[in-house]
C-alpha atoms as a PDB file:
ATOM      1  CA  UNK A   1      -7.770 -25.553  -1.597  1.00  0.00           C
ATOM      2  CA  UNK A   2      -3.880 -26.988  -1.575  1.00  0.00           C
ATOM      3  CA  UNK A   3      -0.873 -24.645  -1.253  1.00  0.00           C
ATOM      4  CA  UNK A   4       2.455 -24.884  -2.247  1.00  0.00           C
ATOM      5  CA  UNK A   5       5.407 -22.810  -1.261  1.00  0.00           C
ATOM      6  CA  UNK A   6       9.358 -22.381  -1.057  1.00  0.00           C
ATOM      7  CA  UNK A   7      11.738 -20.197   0.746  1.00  0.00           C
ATOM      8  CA  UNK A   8      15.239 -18.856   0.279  1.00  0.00           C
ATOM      9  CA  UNK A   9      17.653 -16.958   2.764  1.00  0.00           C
ATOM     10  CA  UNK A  10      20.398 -14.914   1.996  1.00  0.00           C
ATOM     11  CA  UNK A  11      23.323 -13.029   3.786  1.00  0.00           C
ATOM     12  CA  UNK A  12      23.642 -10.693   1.079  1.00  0.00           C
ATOM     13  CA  UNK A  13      26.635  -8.760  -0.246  1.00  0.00           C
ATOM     14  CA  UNK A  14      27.338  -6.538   2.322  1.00  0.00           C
ATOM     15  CA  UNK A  15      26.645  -8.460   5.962  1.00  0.00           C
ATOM     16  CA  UNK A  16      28.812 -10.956   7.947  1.00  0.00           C
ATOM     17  CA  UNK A  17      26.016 -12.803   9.706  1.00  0.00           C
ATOM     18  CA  UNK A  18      22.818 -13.834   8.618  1.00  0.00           C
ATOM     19  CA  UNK A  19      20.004 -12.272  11.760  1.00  0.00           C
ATOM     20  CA  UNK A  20      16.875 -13.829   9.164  1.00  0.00           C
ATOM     21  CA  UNK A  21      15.268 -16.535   9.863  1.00  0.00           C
ATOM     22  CA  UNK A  22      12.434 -18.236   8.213  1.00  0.00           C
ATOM     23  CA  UNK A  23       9.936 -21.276   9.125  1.00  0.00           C
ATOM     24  CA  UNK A  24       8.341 -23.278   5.974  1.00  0.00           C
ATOM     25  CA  UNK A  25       5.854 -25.603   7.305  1.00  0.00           C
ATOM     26  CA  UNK A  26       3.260 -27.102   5.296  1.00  0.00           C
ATOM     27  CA  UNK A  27       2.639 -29.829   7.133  1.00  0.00           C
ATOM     28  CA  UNK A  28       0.623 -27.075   9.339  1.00  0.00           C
ATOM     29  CA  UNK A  29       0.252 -24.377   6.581  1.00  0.00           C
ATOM     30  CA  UNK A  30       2.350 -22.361   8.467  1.00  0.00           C
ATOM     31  CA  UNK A  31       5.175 -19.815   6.940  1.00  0.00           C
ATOM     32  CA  UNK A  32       6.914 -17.074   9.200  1.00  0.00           C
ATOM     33  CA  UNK A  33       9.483 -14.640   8.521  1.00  0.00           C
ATOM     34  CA  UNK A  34      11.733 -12.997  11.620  1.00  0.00           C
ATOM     35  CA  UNK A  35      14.854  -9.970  10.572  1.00  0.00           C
ATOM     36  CA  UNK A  36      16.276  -9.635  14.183  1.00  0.00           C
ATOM     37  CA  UNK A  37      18.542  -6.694  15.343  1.00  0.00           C
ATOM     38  CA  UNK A  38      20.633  -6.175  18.125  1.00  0.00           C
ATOM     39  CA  UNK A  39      24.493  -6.202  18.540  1.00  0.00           C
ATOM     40  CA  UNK A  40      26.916  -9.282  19.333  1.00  0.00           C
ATOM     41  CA  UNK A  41      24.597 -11.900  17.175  1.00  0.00           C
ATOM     42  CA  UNK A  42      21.779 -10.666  19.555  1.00  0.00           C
ATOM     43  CA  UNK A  43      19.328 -10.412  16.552  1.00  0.00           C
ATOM     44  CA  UNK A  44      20.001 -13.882  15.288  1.00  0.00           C
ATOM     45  CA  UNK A  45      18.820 -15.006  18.919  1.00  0.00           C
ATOM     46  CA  UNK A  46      15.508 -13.017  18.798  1.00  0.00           C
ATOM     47  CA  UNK A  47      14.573 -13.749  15.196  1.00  0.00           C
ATOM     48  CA  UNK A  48      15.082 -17.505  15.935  1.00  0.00           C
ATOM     49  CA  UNK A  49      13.168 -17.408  19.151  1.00  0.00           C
ATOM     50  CA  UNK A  50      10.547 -15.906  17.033  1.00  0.00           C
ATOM     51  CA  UNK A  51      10.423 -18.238  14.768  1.00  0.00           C
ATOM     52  CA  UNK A  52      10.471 -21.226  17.332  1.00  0.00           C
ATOM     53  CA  UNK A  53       8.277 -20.240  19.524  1.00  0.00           C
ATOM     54  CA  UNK A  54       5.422 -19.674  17.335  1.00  0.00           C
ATOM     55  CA  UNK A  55       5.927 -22.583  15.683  1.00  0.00           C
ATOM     56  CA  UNK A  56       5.969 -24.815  18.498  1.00  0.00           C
ATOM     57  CA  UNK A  57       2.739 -23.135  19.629  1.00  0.00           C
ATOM     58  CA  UNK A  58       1.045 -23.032  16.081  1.00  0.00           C
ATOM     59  CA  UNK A  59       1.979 -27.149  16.056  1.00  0.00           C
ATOM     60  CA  UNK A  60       0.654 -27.545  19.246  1.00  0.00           C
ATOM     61  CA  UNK A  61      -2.668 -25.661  19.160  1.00  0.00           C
ATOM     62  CA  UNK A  62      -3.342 -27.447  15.211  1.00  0.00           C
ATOM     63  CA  UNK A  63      -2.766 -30.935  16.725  1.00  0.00           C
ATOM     64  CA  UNK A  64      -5.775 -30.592  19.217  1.00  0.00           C
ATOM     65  CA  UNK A  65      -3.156 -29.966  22.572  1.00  0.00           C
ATOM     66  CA  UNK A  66      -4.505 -28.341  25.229  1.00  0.00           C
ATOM     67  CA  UNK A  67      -2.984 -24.195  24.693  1.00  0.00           C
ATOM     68  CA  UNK A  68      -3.419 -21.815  26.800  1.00  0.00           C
ATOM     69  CA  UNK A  69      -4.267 -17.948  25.114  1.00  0.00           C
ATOM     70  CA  UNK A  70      -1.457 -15.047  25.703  1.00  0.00           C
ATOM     71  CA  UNK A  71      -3.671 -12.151  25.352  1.00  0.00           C
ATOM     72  CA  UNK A  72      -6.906 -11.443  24.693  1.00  0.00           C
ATOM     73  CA  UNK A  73      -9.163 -12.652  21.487  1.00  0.00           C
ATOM     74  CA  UNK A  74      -9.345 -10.263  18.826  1.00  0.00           C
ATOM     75  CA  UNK A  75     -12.778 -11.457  17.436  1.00  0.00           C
ATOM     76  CA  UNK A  76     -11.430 -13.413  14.706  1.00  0.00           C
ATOM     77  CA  UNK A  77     -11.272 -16.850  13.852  1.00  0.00           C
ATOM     78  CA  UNK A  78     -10.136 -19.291  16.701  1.00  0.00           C
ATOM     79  CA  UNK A  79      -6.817 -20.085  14.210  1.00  0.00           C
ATOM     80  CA  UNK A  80      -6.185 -16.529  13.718  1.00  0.00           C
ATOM     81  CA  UNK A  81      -6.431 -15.678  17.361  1.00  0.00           C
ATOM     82  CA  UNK A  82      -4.214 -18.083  18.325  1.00  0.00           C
ATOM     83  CA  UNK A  83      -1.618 -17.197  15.688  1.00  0.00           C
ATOM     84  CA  UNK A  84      -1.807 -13.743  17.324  1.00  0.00           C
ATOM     85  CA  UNK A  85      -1.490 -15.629  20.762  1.00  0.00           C
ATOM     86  CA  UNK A  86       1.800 -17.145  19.363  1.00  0.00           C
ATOM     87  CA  UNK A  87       3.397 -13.984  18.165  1.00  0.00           C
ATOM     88  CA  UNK A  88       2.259 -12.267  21.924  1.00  0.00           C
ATOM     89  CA  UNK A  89       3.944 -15.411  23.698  1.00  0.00           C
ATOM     90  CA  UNK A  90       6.994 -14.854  20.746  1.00  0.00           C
ATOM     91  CA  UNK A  91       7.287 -11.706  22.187  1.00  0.00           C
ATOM     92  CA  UNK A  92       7.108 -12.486  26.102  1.00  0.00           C
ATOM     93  CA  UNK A  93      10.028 -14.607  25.318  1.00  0.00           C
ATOM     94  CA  UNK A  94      12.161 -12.483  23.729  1.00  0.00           C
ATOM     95  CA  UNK A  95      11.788  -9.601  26.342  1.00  0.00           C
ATOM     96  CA  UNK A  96      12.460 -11.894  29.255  1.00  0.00           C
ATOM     97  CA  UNK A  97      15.411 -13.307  27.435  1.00  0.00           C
ATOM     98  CA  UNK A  98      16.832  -9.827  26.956  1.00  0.00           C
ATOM     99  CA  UNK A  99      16.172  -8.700  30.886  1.00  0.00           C
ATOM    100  CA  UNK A 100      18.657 -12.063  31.453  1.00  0.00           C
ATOM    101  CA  UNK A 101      21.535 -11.408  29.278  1.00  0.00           C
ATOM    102  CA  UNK A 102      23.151  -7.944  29.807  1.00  0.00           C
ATOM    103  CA  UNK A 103      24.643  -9.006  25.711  1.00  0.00           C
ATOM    104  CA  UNK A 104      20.654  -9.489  24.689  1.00  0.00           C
ATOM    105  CA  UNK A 105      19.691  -6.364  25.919  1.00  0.00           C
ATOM    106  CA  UNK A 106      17.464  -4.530  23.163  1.00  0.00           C
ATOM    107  CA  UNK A 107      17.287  -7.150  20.791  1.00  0.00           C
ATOM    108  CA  UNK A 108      14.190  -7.744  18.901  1.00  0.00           C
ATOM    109  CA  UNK A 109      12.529  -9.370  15.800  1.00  0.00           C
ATOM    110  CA  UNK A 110      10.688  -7.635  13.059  1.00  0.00           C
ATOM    111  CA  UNK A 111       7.903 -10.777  12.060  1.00  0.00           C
ATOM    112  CA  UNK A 112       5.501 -11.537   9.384  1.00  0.00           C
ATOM    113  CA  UNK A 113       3.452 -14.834   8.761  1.00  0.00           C
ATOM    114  CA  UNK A 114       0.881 -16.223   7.128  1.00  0.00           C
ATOM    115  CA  UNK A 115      -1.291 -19.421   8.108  1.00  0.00           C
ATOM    116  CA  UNK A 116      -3.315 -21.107   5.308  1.00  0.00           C
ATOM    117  CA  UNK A 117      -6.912 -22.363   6.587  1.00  0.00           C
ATOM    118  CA  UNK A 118      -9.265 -24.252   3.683  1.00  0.00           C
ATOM    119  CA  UNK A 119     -10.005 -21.094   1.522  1.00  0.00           C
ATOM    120  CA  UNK A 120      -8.212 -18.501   3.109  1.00  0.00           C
ATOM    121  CA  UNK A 121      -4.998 -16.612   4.374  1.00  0.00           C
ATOM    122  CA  UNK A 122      -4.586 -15.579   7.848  1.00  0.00           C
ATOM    123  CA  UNK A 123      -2.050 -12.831   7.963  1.00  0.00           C
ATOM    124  CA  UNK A 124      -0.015 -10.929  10.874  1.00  0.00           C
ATOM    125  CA  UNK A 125       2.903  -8.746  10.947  1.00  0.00           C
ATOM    126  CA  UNK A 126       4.938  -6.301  13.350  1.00  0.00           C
ATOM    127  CA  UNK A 127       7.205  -4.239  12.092  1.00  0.00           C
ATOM    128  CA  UNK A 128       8.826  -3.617   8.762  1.00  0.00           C
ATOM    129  CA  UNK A 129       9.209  -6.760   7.332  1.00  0.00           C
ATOM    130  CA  UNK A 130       6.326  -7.459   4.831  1.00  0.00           C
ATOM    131  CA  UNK A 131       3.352  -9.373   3.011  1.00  0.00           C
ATOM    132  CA  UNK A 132       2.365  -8.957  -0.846  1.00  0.00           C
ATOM    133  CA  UNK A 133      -0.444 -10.308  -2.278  1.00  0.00           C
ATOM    134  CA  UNK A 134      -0.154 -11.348  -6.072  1.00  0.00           C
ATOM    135  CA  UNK A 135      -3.511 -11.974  -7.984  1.00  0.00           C
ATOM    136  CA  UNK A 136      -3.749 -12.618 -11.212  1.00  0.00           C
ATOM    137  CA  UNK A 137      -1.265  -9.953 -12.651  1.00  0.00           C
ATOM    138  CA  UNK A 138      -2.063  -7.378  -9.997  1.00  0.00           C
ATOM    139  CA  UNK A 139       0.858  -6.902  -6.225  1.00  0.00           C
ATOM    140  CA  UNK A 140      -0.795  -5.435  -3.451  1.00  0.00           C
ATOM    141  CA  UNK A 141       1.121  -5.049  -0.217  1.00  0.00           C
ATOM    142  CA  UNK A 142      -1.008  -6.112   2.439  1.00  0.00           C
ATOM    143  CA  UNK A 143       0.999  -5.489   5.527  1.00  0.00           C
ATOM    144  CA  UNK A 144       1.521  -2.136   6.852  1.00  0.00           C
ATOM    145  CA  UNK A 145       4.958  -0.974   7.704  1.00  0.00           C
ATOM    146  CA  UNK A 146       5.539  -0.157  11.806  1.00  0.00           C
ATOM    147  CA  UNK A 147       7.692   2.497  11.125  1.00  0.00           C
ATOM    148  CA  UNK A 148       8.350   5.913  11.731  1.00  0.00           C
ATOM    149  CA  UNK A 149       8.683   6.729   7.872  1.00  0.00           C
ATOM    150  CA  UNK A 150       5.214   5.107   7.588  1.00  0.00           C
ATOM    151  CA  UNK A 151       3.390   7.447   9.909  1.00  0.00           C
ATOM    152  CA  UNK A 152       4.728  10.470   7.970  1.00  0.00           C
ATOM    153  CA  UNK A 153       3.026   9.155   5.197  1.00  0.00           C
ATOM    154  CA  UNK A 154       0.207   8.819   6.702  1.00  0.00           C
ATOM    155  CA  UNK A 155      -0.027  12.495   8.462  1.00  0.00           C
ATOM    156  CA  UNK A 156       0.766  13.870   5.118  1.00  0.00           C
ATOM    157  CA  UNK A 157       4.542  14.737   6.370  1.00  0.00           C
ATOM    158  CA  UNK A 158       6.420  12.793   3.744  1.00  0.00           C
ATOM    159  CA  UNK A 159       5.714  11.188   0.397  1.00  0.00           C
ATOM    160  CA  UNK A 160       6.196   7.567  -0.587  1.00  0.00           C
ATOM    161  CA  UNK A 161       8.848   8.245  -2.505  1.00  0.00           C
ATOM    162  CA  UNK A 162      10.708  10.249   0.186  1.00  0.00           C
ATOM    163  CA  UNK A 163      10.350   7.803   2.552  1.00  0.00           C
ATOM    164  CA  UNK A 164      11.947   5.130   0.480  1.00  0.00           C
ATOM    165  CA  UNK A 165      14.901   7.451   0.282  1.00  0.00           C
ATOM    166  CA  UNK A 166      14.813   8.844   4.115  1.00  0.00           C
ATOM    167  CA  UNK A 167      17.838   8.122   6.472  1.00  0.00           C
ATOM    168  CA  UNK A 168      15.133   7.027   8.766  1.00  0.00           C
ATOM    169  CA  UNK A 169      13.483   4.255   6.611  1.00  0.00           C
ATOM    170  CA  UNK A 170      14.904   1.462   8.991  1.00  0.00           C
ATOM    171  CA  UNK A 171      13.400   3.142  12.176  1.00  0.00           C
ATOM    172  CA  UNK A 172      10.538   0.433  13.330  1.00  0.00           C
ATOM    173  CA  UNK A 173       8.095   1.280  15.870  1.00  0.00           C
ATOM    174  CA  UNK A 174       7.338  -2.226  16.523  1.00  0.00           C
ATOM    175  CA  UNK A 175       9.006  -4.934  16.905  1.00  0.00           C
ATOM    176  CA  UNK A 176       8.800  -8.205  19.292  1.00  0.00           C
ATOM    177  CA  UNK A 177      10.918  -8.332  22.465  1.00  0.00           C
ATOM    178  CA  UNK A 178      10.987  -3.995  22.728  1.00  0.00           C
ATOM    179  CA  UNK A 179       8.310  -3.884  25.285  1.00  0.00           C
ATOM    180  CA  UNK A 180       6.361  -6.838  27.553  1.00  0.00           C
ATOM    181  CA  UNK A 181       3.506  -6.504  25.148  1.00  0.00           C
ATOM    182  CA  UNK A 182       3.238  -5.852  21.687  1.00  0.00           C
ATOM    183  CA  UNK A 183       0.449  -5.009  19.118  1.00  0.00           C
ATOM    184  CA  UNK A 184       0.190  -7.284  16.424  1.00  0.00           C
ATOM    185  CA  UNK A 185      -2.138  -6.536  12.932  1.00  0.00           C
ATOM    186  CA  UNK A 186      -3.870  -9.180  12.452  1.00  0.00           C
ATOM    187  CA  UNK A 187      -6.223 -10.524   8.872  1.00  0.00           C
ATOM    188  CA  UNK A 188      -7.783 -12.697   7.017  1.00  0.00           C
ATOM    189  CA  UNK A 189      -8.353 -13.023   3.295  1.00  0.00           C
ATOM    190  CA  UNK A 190     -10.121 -15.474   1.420  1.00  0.00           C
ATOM    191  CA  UNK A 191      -8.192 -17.462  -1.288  1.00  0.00           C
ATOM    192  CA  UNK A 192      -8.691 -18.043  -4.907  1.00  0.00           C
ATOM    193  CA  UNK A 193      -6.791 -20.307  -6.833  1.00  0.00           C
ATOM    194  CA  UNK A 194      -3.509 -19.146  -8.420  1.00  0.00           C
ATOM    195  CA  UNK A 195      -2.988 -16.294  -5.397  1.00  0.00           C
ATOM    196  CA  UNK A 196       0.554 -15.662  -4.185  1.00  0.00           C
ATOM    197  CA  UNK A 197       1.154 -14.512  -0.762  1.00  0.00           C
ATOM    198  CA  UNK A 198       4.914 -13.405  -0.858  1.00  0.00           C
ATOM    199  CA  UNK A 199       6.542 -12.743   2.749  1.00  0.00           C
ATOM    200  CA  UNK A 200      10.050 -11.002   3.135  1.00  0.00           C
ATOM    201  CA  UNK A 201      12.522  -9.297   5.020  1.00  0.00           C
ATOM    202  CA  UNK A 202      13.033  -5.339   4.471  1.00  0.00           C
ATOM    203  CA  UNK A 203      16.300  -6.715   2.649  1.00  0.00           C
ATOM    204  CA  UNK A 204      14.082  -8.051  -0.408  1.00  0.00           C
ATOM    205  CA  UNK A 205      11.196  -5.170  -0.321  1.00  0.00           C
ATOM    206  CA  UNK A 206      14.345  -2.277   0.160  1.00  0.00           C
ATOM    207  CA  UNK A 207      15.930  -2.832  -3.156  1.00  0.00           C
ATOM    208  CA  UNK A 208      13.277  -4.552  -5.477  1.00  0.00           C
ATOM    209  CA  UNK A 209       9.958  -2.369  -6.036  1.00  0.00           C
ATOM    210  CA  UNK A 210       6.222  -3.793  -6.688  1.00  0.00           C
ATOM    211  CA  UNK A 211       6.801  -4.318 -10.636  1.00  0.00           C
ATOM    212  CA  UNK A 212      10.011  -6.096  -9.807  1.00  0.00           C
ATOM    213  CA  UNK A 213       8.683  -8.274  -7.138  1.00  0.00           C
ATOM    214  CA  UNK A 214       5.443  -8.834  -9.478  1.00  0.00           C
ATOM    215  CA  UNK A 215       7.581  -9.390 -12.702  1.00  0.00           C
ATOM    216  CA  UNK A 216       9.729 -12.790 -11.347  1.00  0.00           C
ATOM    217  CA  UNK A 217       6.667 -13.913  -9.489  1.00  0.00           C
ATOM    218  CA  UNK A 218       4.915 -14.390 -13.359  1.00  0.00           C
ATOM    219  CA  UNK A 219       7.956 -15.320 -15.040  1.00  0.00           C
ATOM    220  CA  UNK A 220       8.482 -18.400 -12.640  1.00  0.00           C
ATOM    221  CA  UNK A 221       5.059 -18.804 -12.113  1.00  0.00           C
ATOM    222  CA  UNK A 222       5.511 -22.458 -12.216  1.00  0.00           C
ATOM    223  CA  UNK A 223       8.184 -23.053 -10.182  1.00  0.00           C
ATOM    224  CA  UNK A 224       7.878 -21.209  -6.641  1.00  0.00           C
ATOM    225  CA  UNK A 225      11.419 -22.262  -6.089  1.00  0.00           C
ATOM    226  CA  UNK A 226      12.961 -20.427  -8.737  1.00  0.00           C
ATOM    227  CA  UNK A 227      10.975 -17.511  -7.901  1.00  0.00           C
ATOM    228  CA  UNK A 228      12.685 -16.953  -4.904  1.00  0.00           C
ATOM    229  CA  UNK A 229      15.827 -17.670  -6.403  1.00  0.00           C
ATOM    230  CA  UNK A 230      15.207 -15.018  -8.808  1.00  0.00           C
ATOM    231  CA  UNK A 231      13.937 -12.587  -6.012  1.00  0.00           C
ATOM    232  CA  UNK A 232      16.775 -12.687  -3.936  1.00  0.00           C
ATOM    233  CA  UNK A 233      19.451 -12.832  -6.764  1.00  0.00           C
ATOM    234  CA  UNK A 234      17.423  -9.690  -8.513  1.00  0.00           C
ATOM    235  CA  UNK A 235      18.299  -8.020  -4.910  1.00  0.00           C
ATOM    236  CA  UNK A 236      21.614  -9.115  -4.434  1.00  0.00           C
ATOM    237  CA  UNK A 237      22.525  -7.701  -7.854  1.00  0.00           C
ATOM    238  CA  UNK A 238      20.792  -4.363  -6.806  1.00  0.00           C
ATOM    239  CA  UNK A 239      23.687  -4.391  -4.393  1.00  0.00           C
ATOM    240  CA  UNK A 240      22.609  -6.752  -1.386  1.00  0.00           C
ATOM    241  CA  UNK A 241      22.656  -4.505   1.517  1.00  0.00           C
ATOM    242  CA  UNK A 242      20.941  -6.636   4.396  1.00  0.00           C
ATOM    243  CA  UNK A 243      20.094 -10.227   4.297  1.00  0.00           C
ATOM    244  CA  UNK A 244      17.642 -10.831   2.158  1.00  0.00           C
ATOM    245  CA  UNK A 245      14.456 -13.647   2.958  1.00  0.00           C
ATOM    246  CA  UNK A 246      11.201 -14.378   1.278  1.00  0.00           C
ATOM    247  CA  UNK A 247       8.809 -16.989   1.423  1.00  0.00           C
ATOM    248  CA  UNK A 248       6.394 -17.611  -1.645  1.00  0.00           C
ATOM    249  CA  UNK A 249       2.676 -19.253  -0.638  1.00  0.00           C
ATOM    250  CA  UNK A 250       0.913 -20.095  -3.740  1.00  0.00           C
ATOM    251  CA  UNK A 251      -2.716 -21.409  -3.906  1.00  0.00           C
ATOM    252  CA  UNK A 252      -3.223 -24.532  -6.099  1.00  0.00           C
ATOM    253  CA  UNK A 253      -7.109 -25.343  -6.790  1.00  0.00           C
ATOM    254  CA  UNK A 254      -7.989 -29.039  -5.649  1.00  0.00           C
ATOM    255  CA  UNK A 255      -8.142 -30.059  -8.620  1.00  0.00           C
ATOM    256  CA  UNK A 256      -4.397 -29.274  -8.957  1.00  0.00           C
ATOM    257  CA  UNK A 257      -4.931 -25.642 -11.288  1.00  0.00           C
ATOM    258  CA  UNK A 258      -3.813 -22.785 -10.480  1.00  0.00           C
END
């Protein structure tokens, strides 16, 4: 199986500063997405320490360095444990950096990303940022939001819809650099040819629902560039309220069909 993919990051309409950031790597099938928070720029320091850090780890560990594990195994492939390891060592990093700097203090990184092994996705979020899965002409979200919103909806408190709407939507209940350890979700799907794994920021999945997200995906279907163009100009026209990221994965059969 080949992939493709293309990314786009946007301060929006109503921000000054841009606390995304976003690593596109195919050379080691790698694609991560980091929203920071935290006053004076302190969330542009987290998310990129994110985003660095498990990259640098990720490059490492997939060139046959010697790595050492942060954390425990989960059981899971040796990839996908390490990409959990990366996220853990993410977050060490973060957390230390904020104990430093009395400017850094609570700052922290919402992350989602997706490694691409032969046939299949390995997956792992924290927080509210998020991962769709587009088959065929079907979205499923396959991350789980860490938020506060979230559990009522799952004790029965709140409906979807209410949640969407709630003055508490934004409050996460994980995030990386919070606490000296963090719990990371961690899976792995298998791919078939012409899937779409679709990672964003909680600036993208705020404004546009599943049907919008689904409906640019298949009208650019051939061009994974424009689709994010059209995501993030789709949410910027619903009024841009955060910075606004997503990275599209596609899966290309070898024999170049989607």
């Amino acid at each position: 199986m080949r992939y493709v993919a293309a990314g786009k990051t946007d301060v929006g309409k109503k921000r000054q500063g841009n606390e995304d950031r976003f690593c596109l790597d195919p050379a080691l099938g790698l694609y991560v997405v980091a929203d920071g928070m935290g006053g004076h720029a302190a969330g542009e320091v987290a998310s990129r320490l994110a985003v660095e850090t498990i990259q640098e780890r990720m490059g490492k560990y997939l060139s046959g360095a010697d790595s050492a594990m942060v954390g425990p195994a989960v059981g899971g492939s040796a990839e996908g444990d390490f990409l959990l390891s990366s996220i853990q060592q993410a977050n060490r990093i973060i957390f230390d950096a904020a104990k430093d700097r009395r400017e850094y203090t609570g700052m922290g990184t919402t992350v989602v990303a997706a490694l691409t092994q032969d046939e299949r996705f390995v997956l792992a979020h924290v927080g509210d940022s998020r991962i769709y899965r587009i088959r065929g002409e079907q979205i499923e979200q396959i991350s789980r939001d860490h938020s506060f919103v979230q559990q009522q909806v799952d004790n029965g408190m709140m409906s979807a819809a209410e949640a969407h709407q709630s003055q508490y939507r934004h409050m996460i209940t994980r995030a990386l650099g919070l606490k000296e350890t963090v719990e990371v979700d961690l899976s792995e799907h298998p791919a078939r040819a012409g899937d779409v794994v679709l990672l964003c920021s909680d600036g993208l999945s705020d404004l546009l629902d599943d049907e919008e997200m689904l409906a640019d995906v298949l009208a650019h279907a051939e061009d994974i560039d424009e689709t994010c163009r059209a995501l993030v100009d789709r949410a910027n026209a619903k009024g841009g309220d955060d910075n606004i990221t997503v990275l599209v994965v596609r899966a290309v059969g070898d024999g170049g069909v989607a």
